[in-house]
C-alpha atoms as a PDB file:
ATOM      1  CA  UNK A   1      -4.380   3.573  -5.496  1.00  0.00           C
ATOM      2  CA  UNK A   2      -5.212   0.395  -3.641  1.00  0.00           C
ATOM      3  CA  UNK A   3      -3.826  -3.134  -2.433  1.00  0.00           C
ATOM      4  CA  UNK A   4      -4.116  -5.457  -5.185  1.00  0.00           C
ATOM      5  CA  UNK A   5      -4.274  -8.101  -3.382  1.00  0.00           C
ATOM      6  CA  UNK A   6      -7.302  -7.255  -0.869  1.00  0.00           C
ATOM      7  CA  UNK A   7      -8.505  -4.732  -3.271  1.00  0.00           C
ATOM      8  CA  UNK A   8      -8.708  -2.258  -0.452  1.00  0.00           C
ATOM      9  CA  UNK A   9      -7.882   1.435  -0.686  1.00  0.00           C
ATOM     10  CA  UNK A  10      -5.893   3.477   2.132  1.00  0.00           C
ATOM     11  CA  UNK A  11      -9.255   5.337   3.530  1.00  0.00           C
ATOM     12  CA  UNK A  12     -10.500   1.445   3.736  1.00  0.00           C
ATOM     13  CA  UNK A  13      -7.701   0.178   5.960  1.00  0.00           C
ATOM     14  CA  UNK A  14      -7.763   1.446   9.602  1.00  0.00           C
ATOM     15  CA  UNK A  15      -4.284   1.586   9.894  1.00  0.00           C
ATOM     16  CA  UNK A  16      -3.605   4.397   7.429  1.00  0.00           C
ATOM     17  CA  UNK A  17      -6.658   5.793   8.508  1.00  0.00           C
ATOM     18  CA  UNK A  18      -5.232   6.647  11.707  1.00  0.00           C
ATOM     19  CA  UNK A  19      -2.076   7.031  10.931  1.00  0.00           C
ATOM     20  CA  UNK A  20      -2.921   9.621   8.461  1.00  0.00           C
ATOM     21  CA  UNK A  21      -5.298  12.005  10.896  1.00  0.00           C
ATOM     22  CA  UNK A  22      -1.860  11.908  13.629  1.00  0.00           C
ATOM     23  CA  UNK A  23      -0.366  13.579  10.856  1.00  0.00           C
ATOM     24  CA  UNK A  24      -2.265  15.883   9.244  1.00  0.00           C
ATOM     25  CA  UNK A  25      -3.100  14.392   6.050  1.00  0.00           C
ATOM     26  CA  UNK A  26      -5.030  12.011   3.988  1.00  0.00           C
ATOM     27  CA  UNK A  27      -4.802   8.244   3.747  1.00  0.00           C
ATOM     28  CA  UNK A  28      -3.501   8.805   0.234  1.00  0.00           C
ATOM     29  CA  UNK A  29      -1.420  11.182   1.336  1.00  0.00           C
ATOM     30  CA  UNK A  30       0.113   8.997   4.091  1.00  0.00           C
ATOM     31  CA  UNK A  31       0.322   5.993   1.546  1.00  0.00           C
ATOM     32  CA  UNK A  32       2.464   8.097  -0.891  1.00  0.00           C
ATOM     33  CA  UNK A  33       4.687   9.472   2.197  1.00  0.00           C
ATOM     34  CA  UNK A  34       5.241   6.404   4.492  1.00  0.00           C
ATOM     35  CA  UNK A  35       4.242   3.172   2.865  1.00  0.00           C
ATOM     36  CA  UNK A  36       7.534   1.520   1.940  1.00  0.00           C
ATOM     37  CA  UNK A  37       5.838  -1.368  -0.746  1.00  0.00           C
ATOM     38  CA  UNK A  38       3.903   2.025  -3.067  1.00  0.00           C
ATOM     39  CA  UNK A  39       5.012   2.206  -5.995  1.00  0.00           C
ATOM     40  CA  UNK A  40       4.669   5.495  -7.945  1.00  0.00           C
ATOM     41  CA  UNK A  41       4.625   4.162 -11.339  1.00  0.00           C
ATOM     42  CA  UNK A  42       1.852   1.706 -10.703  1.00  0.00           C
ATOM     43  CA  UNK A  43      -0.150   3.582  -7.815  1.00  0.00           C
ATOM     44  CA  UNK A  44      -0.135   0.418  -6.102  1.00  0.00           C
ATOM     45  CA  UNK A  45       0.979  -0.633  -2.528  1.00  0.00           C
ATOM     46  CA  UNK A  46       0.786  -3.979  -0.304  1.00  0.00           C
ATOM     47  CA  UNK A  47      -1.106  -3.522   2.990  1.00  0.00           C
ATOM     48  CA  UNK A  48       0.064  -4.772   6.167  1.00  0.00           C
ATOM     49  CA  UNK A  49      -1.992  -7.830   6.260  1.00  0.00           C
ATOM     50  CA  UNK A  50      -1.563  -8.838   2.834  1.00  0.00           C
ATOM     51  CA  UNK A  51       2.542  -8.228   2.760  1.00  0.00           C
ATOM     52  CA  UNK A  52       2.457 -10.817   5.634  1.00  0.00           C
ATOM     53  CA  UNK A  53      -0.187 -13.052   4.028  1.00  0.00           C
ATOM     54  CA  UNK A  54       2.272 -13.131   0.668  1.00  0.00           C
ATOM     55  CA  UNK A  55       5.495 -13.784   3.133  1.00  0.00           C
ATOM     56  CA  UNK A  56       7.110 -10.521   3.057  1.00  0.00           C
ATOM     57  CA  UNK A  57       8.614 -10.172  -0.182  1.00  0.00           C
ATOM     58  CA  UNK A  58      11.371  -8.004  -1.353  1.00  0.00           C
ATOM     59  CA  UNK A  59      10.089  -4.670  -2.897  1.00  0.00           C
ATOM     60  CA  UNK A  60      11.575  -5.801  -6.070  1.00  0.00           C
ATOM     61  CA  UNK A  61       9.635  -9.037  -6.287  1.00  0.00           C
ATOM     62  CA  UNK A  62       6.241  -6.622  -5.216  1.00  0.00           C
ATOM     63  CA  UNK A  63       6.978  -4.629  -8.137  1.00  0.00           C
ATOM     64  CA  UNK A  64       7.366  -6.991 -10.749  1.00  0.00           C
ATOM     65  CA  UNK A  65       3.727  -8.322  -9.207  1.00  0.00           C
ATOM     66  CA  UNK A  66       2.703  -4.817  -9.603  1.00  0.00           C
ATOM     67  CA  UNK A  67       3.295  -4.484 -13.165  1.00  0.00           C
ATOM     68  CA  UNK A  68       1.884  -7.631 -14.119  1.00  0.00           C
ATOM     69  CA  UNK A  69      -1.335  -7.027 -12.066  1.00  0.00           C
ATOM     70  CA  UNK A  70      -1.481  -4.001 -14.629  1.00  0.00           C
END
């Protein structure tokens, strides 16, 4: 699981980091839960600073990027 466009994985990015310990879980974890841009088929998500970066595209438009980055 990671951001494709940054590369990064959830235990990478602070914000999931932290969000994840108020919680009670892992980074993973909290990706799979809360993240509204994962996508199960693909294990891939957009971070916060790269869904900005890419102008805040529709989830639909993510996951056709998604399965062409596979």
């Amino acid at each position: 699981m990671k951001c494709p466009y940054c590369e990064r994985e959830p235990k990478d990015i602070p914000e999931y980091v932290q969000q994840a310990k108020l919680e009670e879980m892992t980074p993973t974890e909290y990706v799979r839960f809360d993240e509204g841009t994962y996508h199960v088929e693909t294990d891939l998500f957009c971070c916060t600073d790269c869904y900005i970066k890419i102008g805040m595209p529709l989830n639909t438009q993510l996951i056709a990027a998604f399965r062409l980055y596979k």
